[in-house]
N, C-alpha and C. Protein backbone atom coordinates (compact mmCIF):
# COMPACT_ATOMS: atom_id res chain seq x y z
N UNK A 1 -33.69 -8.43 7.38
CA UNK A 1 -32.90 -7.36 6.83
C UNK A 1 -33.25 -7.14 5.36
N UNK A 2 -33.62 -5.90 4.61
CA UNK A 2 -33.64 -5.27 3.69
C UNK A 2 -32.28 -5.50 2.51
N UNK A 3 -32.69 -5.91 1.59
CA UNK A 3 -31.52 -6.51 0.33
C UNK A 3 -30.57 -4.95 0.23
N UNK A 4 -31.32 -3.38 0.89
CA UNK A 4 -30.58 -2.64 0.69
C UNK A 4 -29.22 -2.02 1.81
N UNK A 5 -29.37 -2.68 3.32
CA UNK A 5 -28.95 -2.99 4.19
C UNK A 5 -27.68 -4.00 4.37
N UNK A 6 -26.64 -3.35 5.52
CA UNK A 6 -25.67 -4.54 5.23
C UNK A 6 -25.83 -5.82 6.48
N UNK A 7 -24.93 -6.39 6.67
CA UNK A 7 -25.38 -7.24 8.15
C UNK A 7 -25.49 -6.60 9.08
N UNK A 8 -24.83 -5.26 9.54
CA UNK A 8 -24.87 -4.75 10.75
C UNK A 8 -26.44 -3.52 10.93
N UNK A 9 -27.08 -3.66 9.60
CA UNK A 9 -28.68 -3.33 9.13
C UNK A 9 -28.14 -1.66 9.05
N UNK A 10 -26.78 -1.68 8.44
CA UNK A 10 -27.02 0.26 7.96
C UNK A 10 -26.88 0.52 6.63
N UNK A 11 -27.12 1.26 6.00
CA UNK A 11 -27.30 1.62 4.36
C UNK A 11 -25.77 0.85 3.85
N UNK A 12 -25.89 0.26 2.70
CA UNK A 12 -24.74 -0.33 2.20
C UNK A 12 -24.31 1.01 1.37
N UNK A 13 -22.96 0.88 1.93
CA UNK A 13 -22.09 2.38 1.56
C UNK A 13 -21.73 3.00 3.10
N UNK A 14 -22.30 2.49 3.97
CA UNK A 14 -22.58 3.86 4.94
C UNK A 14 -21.42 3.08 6.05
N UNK A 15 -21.83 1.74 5.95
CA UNK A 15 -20.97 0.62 7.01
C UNK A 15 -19.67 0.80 7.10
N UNK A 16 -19.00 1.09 8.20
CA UNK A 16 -17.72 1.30 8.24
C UNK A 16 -17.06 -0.24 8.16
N UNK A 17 -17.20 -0.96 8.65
CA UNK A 17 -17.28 -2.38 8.47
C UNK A 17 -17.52 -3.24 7.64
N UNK A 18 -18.02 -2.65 6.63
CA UNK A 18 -18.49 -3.42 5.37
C UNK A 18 -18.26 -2.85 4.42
N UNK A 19 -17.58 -1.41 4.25
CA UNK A 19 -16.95 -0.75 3.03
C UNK A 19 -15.79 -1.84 2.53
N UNK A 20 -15.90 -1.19 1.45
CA UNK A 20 -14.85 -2.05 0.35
C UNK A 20 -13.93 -0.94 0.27
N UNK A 21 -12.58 -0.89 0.15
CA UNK A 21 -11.48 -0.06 0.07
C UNK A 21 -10.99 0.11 -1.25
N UNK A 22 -11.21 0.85 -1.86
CA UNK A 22 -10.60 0.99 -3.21
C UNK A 22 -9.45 0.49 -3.22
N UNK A 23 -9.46 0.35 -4.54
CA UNK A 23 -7.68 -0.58 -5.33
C UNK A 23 -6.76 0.21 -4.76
N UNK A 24 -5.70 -0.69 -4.38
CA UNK A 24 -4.40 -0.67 -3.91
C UNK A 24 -4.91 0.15 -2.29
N UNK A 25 -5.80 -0.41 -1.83
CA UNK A 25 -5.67 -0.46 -0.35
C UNK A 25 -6.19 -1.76 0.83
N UNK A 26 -5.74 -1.81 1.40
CA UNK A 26 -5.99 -3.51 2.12
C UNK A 26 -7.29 -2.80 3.46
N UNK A 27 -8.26 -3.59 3.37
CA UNK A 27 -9.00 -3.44 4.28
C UNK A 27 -8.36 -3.47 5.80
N UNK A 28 -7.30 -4.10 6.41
CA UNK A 28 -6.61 -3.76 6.98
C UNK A 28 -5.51 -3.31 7.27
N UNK A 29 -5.45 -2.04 7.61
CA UNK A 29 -3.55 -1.44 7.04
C UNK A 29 -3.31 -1.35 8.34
N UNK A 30 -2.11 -0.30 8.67
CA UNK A 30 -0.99 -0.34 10.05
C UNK A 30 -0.74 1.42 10.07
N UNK A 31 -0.84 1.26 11.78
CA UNK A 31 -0.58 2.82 11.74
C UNK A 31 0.20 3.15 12.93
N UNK A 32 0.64 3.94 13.14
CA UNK A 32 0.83 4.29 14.76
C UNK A 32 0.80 5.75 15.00
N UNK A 33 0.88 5.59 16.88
CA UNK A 33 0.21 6.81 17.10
C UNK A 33 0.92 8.02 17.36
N UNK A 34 1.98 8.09 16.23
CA UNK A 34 2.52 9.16 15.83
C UNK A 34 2.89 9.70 14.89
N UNK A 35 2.05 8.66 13.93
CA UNK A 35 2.55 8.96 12.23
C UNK A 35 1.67 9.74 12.01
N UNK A 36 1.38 9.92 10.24
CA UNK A 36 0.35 10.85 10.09
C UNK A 36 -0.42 10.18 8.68
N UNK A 37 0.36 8.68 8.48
CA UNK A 37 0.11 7.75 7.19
C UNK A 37 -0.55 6.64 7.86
N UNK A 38 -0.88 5.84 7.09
CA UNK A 38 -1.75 4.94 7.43
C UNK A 38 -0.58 3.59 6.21
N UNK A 39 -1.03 2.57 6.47
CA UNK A 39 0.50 1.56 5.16
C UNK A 39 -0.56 0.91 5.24
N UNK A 40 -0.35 -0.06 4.12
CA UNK A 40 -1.14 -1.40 3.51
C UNK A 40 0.21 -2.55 4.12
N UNK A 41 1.13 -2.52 4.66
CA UNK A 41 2.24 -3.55 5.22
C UNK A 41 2.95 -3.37 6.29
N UNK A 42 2.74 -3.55 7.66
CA UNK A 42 3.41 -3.49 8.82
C UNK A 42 4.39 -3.41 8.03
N UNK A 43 5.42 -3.95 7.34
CA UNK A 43 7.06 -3.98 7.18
C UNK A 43 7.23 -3.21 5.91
N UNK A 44 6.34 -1.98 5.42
CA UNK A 44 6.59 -1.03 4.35
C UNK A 44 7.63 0.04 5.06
N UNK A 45 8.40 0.06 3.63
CA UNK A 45 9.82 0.63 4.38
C UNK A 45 10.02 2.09 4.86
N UNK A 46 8.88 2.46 3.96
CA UNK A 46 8.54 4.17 4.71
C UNK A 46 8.07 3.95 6.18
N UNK A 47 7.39 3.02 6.45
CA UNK A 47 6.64 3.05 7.92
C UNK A 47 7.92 2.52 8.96
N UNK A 48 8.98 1.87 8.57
CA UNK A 48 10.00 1.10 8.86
C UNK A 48 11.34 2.42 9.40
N UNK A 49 11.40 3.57 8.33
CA UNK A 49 12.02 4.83 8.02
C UNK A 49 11.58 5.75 8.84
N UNK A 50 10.21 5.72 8.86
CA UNK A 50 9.50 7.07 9.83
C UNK A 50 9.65 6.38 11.18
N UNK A 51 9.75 5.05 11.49
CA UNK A 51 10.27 4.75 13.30
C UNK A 51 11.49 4.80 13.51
N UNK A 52 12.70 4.43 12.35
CA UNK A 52 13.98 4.78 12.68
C UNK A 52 14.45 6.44 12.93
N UNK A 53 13.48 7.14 11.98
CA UNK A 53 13.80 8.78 12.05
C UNK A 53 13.78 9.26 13.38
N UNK A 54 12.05 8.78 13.90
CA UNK A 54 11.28 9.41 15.01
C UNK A 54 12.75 8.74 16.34
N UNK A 55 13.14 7.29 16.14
CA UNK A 55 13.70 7.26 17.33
C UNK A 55 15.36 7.86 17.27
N UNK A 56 15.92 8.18 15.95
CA UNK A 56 16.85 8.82 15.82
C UNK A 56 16.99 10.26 16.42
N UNK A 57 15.74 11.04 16.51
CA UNK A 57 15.97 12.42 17.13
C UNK A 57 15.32 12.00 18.64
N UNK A 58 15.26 11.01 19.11
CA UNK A 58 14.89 11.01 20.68
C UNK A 58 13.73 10.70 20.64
N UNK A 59 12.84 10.53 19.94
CA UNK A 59 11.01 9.95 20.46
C UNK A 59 11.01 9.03 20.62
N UNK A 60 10.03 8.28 21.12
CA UNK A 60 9.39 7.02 21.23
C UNK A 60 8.93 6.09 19.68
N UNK A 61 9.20 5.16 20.20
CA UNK A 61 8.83 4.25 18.85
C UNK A 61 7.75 3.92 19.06
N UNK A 62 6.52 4.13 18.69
CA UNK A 62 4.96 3.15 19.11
C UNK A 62 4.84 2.09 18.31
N UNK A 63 4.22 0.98 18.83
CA UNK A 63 3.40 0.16 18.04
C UNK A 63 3.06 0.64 17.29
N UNK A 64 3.63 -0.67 16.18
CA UNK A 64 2.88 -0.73 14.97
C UNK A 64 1.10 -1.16 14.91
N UNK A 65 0.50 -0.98 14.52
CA UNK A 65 -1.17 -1.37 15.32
C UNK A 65 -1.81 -1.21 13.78
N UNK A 66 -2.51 -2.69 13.84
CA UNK A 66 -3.61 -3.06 12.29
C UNK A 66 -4.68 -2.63 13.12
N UNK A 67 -4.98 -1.50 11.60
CA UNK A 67 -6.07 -1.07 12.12
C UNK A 67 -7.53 -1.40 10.97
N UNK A 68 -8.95 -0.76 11.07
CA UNK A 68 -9.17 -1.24 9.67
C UNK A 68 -9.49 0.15 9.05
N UNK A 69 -9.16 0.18 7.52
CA UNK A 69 -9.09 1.50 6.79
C UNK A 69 -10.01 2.69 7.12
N UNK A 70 -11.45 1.78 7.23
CA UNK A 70 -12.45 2.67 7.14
C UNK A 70 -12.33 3.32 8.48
N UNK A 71 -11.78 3.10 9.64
CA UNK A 71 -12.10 3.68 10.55
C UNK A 71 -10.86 4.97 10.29
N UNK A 72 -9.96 5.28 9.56
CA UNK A 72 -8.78 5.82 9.08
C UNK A 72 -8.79 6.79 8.15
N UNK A 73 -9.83 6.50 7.26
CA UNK A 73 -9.78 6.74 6.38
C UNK A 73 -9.37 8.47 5.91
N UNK A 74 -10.48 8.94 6.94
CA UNK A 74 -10.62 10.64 6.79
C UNK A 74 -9.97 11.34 7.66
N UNK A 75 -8.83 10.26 8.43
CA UNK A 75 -8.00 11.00 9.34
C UNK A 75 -6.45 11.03 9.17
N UNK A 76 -6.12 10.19 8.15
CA UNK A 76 -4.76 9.40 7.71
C UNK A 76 -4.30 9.37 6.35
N UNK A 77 -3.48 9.31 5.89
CA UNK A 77 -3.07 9.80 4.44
C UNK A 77 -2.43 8.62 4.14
N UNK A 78 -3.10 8.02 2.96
CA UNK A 78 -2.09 7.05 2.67
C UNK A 78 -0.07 7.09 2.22
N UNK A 79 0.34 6.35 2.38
CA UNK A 79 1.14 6.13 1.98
C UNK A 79 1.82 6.05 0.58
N UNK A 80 3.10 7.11 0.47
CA UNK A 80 3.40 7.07 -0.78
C UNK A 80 4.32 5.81 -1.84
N UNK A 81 4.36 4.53 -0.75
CA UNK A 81 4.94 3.47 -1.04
C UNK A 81 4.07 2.21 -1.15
N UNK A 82 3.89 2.24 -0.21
CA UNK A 82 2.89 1.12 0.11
C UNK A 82 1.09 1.23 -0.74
N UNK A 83 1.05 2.37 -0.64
CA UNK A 83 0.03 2.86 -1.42
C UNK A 83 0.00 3.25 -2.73
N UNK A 84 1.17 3.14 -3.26
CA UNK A 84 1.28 3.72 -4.76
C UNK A 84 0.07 3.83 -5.84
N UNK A 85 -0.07 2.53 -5.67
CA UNK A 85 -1.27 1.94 -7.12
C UNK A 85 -2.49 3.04 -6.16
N UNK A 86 -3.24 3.13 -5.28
CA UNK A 86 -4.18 3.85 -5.37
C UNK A 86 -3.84 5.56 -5.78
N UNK A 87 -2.78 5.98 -4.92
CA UNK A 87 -2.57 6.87 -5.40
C UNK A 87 -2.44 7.12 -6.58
N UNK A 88 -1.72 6.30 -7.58
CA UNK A 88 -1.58 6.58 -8.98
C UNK A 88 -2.63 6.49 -9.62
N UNK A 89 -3.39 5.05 -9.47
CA UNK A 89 -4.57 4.98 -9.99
C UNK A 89 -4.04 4.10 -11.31
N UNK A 90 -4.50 2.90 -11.56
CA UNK A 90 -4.35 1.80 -12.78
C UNK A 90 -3.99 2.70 -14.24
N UNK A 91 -4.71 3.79 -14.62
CA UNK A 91 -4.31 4.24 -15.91
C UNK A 91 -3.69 5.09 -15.95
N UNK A 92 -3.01 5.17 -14.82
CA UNK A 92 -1.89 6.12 -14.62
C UNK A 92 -0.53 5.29 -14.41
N UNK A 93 -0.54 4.00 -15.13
CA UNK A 93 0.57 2.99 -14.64
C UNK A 93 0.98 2.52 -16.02
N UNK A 94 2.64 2.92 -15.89
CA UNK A 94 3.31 2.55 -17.11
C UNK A 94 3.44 0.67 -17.39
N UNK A 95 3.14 0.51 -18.90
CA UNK A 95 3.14 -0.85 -18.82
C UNK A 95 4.91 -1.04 -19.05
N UNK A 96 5.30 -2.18 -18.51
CA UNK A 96 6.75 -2.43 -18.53
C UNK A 96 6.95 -4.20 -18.50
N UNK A 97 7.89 -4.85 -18.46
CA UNK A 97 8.30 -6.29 -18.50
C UNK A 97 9.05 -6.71 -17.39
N UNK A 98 8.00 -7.78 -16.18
CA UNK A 98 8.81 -8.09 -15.07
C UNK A 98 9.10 -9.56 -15.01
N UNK A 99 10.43 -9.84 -14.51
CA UNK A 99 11.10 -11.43 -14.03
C UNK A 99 10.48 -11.64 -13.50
N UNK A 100 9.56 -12.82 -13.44
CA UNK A 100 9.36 -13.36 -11.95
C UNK A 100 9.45 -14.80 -12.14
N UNK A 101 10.57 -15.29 -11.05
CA UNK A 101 10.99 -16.53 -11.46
C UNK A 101 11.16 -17.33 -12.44
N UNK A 102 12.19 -16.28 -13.47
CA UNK A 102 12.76 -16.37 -14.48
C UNK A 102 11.63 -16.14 -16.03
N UNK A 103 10.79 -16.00 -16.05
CA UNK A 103 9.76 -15.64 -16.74
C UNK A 103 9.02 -14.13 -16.61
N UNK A 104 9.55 -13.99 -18.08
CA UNK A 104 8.94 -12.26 -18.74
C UNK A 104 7.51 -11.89 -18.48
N UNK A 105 7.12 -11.35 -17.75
CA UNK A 105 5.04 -11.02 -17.73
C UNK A 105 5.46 -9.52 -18.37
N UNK A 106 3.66 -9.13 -18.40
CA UNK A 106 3.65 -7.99 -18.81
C UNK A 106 2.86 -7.65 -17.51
N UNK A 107 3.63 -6.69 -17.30
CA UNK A 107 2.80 -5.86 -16.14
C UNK A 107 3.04 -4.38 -15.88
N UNK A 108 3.11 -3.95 -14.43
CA UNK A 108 2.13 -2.27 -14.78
C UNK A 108 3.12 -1.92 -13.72
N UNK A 109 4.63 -0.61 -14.40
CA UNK A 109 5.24 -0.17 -13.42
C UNK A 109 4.45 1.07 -12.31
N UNK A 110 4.71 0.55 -10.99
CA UNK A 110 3.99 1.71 -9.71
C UNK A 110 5.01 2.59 -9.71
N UNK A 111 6.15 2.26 -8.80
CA UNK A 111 7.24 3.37 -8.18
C UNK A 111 8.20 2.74 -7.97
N UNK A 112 9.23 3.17 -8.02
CA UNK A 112 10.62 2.75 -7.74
C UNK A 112 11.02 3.25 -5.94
N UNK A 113 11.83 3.25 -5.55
CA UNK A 113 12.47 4.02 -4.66
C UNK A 113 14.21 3.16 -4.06
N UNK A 114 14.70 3.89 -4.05
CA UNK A 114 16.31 3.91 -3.58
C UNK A 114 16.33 2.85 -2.55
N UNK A 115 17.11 1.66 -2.21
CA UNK A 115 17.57 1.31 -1.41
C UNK A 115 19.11 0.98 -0.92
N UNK A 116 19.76 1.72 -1.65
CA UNK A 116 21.07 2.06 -1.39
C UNK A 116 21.86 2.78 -2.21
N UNK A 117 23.09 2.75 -2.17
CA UNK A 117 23.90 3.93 -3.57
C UNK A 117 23.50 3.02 -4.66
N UNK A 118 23.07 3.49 -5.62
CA UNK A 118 22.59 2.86 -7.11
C UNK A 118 22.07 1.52 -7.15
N UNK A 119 21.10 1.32 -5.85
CA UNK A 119 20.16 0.78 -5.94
C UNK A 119 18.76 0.74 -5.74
N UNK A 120 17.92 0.36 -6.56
CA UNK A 120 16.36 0.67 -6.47
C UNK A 120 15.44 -0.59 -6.37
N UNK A 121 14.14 -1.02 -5.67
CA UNK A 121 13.44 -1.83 -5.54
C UNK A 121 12.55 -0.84 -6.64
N UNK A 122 11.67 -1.58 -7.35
CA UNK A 122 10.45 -1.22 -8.40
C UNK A 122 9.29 -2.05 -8.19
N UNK A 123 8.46 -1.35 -7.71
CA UNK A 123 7.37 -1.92 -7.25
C UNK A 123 6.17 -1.89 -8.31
N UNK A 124 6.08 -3.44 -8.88
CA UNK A 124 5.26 -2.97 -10.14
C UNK A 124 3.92 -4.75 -9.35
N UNK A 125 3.35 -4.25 -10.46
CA UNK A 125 2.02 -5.14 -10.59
C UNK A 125 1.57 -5.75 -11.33
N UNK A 126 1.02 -7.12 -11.23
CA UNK A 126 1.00 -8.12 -12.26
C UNK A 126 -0.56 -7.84 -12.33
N UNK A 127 -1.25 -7.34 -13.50
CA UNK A 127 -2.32 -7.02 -13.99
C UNK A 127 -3.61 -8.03 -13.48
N UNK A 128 -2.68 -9.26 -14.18
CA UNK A 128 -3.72 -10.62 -13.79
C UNK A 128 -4.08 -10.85 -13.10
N UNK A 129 -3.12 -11.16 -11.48
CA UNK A 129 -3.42 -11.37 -10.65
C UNK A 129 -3.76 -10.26 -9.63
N UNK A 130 -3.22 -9.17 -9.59
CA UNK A 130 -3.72 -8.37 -8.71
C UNK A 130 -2.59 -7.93 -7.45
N UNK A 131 -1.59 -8.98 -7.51
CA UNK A 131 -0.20 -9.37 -6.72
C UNK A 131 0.66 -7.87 -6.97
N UNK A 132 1.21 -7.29 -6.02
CA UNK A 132 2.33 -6.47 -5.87
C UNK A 132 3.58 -7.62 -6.17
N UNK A 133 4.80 -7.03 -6.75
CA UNK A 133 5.96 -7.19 -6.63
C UNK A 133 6.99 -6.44 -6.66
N UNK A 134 8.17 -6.80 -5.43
CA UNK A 134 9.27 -5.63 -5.69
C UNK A 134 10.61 -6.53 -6.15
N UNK A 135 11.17 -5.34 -6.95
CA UNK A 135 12.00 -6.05 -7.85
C UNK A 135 12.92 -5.09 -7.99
N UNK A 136 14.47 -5.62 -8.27
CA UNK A 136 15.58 -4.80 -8.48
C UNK A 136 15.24 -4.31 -10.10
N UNK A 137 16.50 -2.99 -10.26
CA UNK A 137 16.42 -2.79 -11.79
C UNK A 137 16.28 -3.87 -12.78
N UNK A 138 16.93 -4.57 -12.55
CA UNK A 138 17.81 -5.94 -13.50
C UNK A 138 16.57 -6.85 -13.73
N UNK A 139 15.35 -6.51 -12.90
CA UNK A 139 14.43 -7.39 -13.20
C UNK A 139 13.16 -6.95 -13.65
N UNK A 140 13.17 -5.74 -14.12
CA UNK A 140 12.04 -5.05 -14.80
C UNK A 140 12.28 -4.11 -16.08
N UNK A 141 11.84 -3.88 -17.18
CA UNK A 141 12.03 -3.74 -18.62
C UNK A 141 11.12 -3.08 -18.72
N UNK A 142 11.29 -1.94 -19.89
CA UNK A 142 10.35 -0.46 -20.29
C UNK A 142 10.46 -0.81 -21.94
């Protein structure tokens, strides 16, 4: 095999199998076959929301099903939760101050979203490591 070739011997770039997924997407995400998103977390709460909706007006609930991105990619829209950081994109991310186990970091607010009357999870990112975390108000600083 050619140093320009991947293992499966097709142009590196071209491999659906050997693409690399840009930031803030998991080479394997979750879909089913009635959404129209693709998630980086079987248990992301939009994907969690769109099966309670779908079976609230009478549809079927499908499997949840890991799939891998690249085969997805140009047919599926990421997710506006689970996907935040790509969608936003790193320099589009407010820097802010998160708890994590009792210790101040500096890291990079994504998105908030509601999980009950006057409450919000904030889904921010620890620069260093690369780690998602969700966190109540009380535990993240602007």
């Amino acid at each position: 095999m050619s140093a320009d070739r991947c293992k499966h011997e097709l142009l590196i770039g071209q491999c659906s199998f050997c693409i690399t997924p840009p930031l803030g997407i998991n080479p394997i995400v979750y879909i089913t076959k009635g959404g129209d998103s693709f998630h980086n977390w079987n248990e992301c709460k939009f994907l969690t929301s769109g099966q309670d909706f779908a079976y609230s007006k009478g549809f079927d609930n499908y499997p949840i099903n890991p799939v891998q991105w690249s085969s997805i990619q140009d047919s599926r829209s990421p997710c506006e939760w689970c996907c935040a950081i790509y969608l936003a994109g790193t320099d589009g991310l407010k820097k802010c101050k998160a708890n994590l186990d009792g210790f101040w970091i500096d890291a990079l607010f994504v998105r908030s979203t509601y999980i009950g009357p006057k409450q919000k999870t904030n889904q921010v990112l620890d620069p260093k490591t690369g780690l998602v975390y969700f966190l109540p108000n009380t535990e993240v600083k602007f």
